[in-house]
PDB file of N, CA and C in Angstrom:
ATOM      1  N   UNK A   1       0.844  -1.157   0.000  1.00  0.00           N
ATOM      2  CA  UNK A   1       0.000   0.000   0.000  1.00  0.00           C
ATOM      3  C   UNK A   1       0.899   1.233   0.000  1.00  0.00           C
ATOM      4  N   UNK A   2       0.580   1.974  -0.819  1.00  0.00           N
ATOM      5  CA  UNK A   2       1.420   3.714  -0.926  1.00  0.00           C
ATOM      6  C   UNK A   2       1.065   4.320   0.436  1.00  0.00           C
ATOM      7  N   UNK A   3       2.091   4.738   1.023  1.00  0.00           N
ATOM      8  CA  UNK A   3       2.394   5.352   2.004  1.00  0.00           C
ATOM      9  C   UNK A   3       1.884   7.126   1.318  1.00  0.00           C
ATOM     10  N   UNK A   4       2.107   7.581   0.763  1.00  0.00           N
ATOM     11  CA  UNK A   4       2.317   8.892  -0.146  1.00  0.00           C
ATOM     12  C   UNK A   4       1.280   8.349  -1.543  1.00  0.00           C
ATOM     13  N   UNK A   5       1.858   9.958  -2.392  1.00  0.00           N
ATOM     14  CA  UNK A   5       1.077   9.210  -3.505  1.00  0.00           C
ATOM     15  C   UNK A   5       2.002   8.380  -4.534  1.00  0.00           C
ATOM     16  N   UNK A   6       0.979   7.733  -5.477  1.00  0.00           N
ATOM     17  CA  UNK A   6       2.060   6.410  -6.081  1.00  0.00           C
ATOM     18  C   UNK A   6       3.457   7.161  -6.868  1.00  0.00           C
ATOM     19  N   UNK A   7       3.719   8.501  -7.226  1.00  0.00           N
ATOM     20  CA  UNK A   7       4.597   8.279  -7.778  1.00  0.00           C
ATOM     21  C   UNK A   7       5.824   8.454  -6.569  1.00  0.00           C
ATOM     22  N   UNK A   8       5.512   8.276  -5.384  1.00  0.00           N
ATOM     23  CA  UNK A   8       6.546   8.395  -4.698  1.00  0.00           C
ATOM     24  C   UNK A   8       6.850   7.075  -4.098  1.00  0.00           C
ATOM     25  N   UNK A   9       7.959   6.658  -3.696  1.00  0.00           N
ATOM     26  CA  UNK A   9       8.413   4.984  -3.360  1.00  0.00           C
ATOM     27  C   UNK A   9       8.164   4.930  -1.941  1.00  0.00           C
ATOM     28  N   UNK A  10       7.067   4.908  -1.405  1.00  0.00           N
ATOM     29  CA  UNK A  10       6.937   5.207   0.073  1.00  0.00           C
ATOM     30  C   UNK A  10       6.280   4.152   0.139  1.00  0.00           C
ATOM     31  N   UNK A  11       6.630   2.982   0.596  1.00  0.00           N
ATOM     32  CA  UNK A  11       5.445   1.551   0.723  1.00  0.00           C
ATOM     33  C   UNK A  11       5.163   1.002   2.195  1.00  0.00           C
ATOM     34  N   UNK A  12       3.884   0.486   2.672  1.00  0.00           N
ATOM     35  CA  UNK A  12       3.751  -0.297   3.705  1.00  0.00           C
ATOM     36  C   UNK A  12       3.568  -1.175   3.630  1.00  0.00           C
ATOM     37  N   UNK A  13       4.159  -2.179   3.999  1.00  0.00           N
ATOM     38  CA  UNK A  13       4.477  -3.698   4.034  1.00  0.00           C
ATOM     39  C   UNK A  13       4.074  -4.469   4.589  1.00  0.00           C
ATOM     40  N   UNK A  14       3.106  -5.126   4.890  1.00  0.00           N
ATOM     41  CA  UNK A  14       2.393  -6.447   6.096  1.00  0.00           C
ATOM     42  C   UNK A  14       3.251  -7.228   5.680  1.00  0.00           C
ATOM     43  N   UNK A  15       3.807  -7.847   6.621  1.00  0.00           N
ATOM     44  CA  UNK A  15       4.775  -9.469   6.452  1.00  0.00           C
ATOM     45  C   UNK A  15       3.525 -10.714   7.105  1.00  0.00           C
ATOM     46  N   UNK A  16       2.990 -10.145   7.809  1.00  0.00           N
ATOM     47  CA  UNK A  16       2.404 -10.954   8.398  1.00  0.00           C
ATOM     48  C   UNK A  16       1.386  -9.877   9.423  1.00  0.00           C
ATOM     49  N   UNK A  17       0.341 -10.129   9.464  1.00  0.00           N
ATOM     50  CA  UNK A  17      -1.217  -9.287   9.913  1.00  0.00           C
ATOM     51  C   UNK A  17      -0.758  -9.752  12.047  1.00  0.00           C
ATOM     52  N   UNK A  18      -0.855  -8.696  12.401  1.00  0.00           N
ATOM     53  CA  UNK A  18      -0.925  -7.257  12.146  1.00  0.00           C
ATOM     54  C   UNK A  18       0.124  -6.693  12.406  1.00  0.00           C
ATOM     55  N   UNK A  19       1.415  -6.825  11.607  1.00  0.00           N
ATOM     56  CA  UNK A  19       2.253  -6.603  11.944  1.00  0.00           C
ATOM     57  C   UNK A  19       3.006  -5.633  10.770  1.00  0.00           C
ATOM     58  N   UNK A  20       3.062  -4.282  10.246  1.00  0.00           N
ATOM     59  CA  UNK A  20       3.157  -4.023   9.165  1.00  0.00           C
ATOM     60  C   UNK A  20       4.187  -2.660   9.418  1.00  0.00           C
ATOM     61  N   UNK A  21       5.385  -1.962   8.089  1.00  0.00           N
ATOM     62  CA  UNK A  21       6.453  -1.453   8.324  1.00  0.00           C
ATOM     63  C   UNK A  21       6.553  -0.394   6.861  1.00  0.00           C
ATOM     64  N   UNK A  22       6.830   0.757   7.282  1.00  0.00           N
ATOM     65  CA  UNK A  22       7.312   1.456   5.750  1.00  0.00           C
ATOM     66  C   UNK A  22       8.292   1.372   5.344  1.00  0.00           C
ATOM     67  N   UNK A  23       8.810   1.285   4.017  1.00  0.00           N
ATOM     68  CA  UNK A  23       9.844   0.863   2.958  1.00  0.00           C
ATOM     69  C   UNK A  23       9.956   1.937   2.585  1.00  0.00           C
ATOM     70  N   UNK A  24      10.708   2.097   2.361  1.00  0.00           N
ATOM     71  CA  UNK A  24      11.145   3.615   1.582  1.00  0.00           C
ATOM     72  C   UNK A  24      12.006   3.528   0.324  1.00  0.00           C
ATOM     73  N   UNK A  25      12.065   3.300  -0.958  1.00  0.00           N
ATOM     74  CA  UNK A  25      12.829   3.240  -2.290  1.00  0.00           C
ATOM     75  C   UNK A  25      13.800   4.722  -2.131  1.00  0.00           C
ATOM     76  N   UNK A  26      14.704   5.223  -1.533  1.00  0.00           N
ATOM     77  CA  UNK A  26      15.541   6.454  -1.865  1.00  0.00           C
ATOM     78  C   UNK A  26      16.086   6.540  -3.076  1.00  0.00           C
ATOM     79  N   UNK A  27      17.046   5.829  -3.568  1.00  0.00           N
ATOM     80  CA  UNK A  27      17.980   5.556  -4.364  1.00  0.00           C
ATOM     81  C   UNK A  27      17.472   4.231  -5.567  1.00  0.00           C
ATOM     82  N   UNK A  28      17.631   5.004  -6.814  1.00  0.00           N
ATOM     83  CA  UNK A  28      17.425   3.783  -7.801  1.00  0.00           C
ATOM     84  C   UNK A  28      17.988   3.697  -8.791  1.00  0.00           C
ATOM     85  N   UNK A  29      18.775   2.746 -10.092  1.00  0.00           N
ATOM     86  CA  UNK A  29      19.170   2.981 -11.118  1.00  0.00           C
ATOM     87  C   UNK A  29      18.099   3.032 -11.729  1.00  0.00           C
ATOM     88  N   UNK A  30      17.962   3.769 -12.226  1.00  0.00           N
ATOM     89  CA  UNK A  30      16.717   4.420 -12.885  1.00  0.00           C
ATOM     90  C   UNK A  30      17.165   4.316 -14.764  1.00  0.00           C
ATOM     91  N   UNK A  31      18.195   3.233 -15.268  1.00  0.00           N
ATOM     92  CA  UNK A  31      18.452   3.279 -16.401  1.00  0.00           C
ATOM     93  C   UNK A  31      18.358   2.048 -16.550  1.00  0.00           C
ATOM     94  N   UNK A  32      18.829   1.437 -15.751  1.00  0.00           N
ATOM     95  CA  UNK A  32      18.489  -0.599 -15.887  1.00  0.00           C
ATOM     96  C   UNK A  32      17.468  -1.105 -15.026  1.00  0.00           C
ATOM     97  N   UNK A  33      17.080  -0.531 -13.943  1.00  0.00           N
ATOM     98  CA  UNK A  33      16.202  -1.059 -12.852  1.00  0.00           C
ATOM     99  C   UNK A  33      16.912  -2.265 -12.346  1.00  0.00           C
ATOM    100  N   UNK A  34      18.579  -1.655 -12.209  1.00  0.00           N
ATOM    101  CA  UNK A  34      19.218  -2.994 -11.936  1.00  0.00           C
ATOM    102  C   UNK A  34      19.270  -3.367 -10.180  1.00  0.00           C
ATOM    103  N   UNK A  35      18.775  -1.979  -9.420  1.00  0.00           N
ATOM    104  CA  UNK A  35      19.114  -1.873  -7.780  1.00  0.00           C
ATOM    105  C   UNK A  35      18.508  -0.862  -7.558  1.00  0.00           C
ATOM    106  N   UNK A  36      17.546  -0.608  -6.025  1.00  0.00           N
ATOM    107  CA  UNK A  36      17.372   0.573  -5.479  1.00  0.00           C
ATOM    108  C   UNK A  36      17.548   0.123  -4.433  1.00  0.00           C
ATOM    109  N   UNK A  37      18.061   0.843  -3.596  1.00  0.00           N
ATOM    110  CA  UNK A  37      18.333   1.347  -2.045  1.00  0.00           C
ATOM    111  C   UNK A  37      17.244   1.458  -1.253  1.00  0.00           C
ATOM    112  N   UNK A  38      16.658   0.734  -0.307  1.00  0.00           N
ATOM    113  CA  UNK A  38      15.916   0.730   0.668  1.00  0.00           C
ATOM    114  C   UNK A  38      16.069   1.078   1.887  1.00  0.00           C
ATOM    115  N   UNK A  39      15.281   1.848   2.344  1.00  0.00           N
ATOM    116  CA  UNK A  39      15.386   2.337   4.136  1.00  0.00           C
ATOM    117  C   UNK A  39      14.186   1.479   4.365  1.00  0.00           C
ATOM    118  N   UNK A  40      14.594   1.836   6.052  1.00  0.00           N
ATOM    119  CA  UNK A  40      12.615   0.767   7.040  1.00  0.00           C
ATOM    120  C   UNK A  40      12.189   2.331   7.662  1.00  0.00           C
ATOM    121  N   UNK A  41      11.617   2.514   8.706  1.00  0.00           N
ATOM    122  CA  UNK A  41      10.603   3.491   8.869  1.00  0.00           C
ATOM    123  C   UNK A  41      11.920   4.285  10.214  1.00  0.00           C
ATOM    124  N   UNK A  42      13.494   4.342  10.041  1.00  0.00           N
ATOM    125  CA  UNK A  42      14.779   4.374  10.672  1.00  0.00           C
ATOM    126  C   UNK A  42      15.467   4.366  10.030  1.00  0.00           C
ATOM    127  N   UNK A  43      16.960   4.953  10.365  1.00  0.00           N
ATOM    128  CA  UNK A  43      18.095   4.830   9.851  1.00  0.00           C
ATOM    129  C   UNK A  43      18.673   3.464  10.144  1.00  0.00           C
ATOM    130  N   UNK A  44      17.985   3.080  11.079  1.00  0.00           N
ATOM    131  CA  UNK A  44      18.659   1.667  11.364  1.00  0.00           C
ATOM    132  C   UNK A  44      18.102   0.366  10.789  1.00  0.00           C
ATOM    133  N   UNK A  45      17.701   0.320   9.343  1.00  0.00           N
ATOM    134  CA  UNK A  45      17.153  -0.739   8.610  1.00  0.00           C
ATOM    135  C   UNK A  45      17.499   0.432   7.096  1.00  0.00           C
ATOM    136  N   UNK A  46      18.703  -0.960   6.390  1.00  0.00           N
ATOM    137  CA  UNK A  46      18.972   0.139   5.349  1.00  0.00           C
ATOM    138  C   UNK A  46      19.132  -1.181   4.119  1.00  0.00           C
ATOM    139  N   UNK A  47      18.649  -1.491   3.307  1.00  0.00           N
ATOM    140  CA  UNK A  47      19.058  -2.433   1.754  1.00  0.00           C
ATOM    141  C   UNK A  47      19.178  -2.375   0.853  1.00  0.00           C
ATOM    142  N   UNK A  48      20.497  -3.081   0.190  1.00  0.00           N
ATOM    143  CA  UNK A  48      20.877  -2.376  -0.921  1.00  0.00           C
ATOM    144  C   UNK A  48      20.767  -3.769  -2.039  1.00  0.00           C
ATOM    145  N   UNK A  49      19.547  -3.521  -2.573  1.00  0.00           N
ATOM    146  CA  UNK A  49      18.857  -5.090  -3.374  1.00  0.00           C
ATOM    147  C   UNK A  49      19.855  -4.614  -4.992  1.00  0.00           C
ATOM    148  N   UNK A  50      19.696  -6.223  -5.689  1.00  0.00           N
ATOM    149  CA  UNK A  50      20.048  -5.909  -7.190  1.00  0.00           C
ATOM    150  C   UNK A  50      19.608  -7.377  -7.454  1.00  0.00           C
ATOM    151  N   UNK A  51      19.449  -7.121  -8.855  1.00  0.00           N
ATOM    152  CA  UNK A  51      18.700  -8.007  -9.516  1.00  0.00           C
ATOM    153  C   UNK A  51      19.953  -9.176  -9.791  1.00  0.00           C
ATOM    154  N   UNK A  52      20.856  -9.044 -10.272  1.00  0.00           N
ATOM    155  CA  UNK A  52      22.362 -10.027 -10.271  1.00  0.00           C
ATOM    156  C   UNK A  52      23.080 -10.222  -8.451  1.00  0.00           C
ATOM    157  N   UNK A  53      23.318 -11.075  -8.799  1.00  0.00           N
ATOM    158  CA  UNK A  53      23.878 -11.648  -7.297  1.00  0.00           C
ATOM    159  C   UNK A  53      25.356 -10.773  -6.653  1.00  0.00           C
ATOM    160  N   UNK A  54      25.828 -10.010  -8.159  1.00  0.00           N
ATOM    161  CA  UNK A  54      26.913  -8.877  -7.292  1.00  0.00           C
ATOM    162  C   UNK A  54      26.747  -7.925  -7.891  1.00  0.00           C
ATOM    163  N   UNK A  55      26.643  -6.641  -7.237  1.00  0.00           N
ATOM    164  CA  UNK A  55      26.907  -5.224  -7.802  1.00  0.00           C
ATOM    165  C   UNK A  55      28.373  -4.995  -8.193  1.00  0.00           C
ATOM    166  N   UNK A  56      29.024  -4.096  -8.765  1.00  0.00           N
ATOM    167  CA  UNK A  56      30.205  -3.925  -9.077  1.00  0.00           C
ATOM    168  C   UNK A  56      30.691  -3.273  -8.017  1.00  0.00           C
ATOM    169  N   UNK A  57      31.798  -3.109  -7.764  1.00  0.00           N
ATOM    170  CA  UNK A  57      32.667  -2.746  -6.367  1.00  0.00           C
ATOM    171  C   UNK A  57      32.350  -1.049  -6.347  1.00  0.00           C
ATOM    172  N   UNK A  58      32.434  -0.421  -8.399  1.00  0.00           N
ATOM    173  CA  UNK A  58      31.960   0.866  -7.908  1.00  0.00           C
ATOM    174  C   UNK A  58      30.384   1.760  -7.726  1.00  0.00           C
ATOM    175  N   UNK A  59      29.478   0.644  -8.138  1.00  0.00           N
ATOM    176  CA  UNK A  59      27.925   1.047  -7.499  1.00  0.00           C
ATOM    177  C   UNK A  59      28.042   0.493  -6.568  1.00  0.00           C
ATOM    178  N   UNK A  60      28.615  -0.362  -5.693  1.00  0.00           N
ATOM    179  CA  UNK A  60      28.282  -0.520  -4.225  1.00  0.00           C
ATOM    180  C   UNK A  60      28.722   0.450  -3.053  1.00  0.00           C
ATOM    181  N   UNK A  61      30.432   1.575  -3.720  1.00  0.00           N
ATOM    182  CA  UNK A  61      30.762   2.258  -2.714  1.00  0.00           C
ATOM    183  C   UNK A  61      30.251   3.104  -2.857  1.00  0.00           C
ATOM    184  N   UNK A  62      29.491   3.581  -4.161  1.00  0.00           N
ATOM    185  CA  UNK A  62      29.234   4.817  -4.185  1.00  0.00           C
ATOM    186  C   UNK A  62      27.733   4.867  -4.149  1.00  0.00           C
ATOM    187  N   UNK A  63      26.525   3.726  -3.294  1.00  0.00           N
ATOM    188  CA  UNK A  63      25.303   3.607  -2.698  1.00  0.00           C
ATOM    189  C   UNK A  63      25.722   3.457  -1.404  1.00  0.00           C
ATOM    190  N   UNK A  64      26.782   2.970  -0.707  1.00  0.00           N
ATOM    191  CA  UNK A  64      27.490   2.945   0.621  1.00  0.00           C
ATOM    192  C   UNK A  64      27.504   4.364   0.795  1.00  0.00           C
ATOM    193  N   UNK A  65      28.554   5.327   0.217  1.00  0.00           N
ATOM    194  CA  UNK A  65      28.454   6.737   0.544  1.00  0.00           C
ATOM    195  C   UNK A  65      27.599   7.897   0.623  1.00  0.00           C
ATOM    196  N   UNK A  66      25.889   7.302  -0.581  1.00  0.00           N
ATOM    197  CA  UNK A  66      25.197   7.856  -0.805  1.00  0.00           C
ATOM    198  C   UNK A  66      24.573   7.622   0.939  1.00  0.00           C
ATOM    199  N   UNK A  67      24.622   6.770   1.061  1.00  0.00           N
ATOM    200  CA  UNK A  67      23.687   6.156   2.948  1.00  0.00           C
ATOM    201  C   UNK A  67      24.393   6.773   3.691  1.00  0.00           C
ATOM    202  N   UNK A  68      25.824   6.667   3.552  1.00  0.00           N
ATOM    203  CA  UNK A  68      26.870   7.531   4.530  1.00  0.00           C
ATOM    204  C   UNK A  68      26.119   8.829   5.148  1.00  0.00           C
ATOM    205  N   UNK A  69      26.542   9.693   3.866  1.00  0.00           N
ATOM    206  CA  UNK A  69      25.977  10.671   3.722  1.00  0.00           C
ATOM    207  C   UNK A  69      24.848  11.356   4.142  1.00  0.00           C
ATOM    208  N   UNK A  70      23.620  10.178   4.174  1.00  0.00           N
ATOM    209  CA  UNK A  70      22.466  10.279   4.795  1.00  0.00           C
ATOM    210  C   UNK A  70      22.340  10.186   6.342  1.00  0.00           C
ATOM    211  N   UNK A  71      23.281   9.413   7.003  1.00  0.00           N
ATOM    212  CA  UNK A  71      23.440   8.976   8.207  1.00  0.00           C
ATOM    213  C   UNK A  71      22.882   8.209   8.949  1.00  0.00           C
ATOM    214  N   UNK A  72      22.983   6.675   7.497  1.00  0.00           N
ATOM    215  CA  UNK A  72      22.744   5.586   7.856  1.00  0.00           C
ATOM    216  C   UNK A  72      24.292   5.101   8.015  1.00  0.00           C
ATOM    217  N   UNK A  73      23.945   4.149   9.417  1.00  0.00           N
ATOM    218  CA  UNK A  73      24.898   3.186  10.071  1.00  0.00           C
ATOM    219  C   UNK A  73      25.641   2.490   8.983  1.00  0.00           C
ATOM    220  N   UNK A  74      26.387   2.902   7.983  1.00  0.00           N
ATOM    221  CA  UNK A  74      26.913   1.727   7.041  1.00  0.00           C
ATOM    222  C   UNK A  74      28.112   1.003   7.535  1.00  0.00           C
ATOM    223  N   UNK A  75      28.901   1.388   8.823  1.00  0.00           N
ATOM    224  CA  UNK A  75      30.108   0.121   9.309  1.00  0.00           C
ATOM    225  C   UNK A  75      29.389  -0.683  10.110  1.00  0.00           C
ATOM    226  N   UNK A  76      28.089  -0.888   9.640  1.00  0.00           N
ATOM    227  CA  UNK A  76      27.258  -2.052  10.019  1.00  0.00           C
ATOM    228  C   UNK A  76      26.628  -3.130   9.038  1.00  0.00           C
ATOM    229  N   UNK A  77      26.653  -2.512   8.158  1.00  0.00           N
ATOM    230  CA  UNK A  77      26.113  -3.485   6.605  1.00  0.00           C
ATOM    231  C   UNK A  77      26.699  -4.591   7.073  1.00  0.00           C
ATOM    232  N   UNK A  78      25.558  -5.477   6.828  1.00  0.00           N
ATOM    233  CA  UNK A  78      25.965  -6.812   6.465  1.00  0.00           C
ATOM    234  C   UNK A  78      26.850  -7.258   4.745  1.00  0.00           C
ATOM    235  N   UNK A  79      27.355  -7.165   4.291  1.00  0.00           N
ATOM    236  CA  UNK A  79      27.557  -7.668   2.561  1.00  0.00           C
ATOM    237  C   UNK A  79      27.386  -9.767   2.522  1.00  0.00           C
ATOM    238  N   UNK A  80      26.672  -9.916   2.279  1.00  0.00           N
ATOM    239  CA  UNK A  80      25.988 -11.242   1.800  1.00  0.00           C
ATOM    240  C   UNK A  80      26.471 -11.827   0.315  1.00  0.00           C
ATOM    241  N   UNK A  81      27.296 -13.033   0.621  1.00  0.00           N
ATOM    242  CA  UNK A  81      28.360 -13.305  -0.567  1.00  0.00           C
ATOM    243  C   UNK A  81      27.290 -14.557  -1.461  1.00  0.00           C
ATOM    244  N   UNK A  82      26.802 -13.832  -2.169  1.00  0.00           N
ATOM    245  CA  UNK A  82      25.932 -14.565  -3.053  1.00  0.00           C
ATOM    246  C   UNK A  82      26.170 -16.278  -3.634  1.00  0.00           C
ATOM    247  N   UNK A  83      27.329 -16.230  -3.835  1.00  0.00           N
ATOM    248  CA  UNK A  83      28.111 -17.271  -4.064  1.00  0.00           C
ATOM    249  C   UNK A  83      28.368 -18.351  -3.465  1.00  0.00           C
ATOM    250  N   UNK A  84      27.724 -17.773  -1.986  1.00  0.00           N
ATOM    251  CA  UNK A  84      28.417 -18.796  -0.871  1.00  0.00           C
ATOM    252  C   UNK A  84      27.181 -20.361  -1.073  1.00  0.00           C
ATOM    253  N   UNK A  85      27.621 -21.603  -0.182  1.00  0.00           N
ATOM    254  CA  UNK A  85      27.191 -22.877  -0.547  1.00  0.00           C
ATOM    255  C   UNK A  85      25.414 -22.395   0.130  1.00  0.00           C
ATOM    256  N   UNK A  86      25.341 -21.821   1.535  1.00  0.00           N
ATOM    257  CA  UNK A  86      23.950 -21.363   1.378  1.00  0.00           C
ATOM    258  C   UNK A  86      22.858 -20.773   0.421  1.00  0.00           C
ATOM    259  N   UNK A  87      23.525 -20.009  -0.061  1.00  0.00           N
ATOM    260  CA  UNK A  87      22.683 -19.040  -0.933  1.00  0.00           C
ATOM    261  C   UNK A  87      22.511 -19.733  -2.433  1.00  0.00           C
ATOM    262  N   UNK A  88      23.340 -20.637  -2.825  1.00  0.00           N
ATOM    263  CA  UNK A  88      23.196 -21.552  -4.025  1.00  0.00           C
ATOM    264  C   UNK A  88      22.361 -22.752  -3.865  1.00  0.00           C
ATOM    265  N   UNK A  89      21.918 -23.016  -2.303  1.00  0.00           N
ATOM    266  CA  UNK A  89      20.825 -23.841  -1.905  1.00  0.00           C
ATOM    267  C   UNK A  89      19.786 -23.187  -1.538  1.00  0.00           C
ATOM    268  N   UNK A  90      19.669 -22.089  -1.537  1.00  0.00           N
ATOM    269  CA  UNK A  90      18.233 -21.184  -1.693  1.00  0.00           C
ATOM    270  C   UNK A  90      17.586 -21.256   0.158  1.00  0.00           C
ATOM    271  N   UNK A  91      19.295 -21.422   0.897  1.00  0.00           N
ATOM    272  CA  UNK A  91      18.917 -21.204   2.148  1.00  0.00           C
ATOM    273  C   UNK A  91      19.820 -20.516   3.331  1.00  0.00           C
TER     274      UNK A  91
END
């Protein structure tokens, strides 16, 4: 459900009733729709999704600095190695 109106990336999320959270789209490649940058309804819930299992080293520092900047916690990111034997078992 739009938080705002639809052309803005402001979403509320039920994961499960009644338990529900705003998403926020900040940041997007807006030429491939290859990644946008997600906040939670805090600086302290921040994701940086892409459609391929790695971003390149220089869209990742320079969506790292864009959050920096914002004054999200980024020497907290998790980085999640796509590659690894979990994630190739879809667990």
């Amino acid at each position: 459900m739009f938080q705002s109106p639809p052309d803005t990336a402001s979403l509320s999320i039920t994961f499960f009733w009644p338990f529900a959270g705003g998403y926020h789209a900040f940041a997007l490649d807006r030429q491939d729709y290859g990644w946008p940058m997600i906040s939670g309804p805090s600086h302290g819930y921040l994701w940086i999704l892409a459609r391929q299992p790695d971003l390149s080293l220089e869209i990742r520092q320079r969506l790292v600095n864009k959050a920096r900047d914002l004054g999200f916690p980024v020497d907290e990111l998790i980085l999640v190695d796509h590659g690894s034997a979990a994630c190739a078992a879809g667990g």
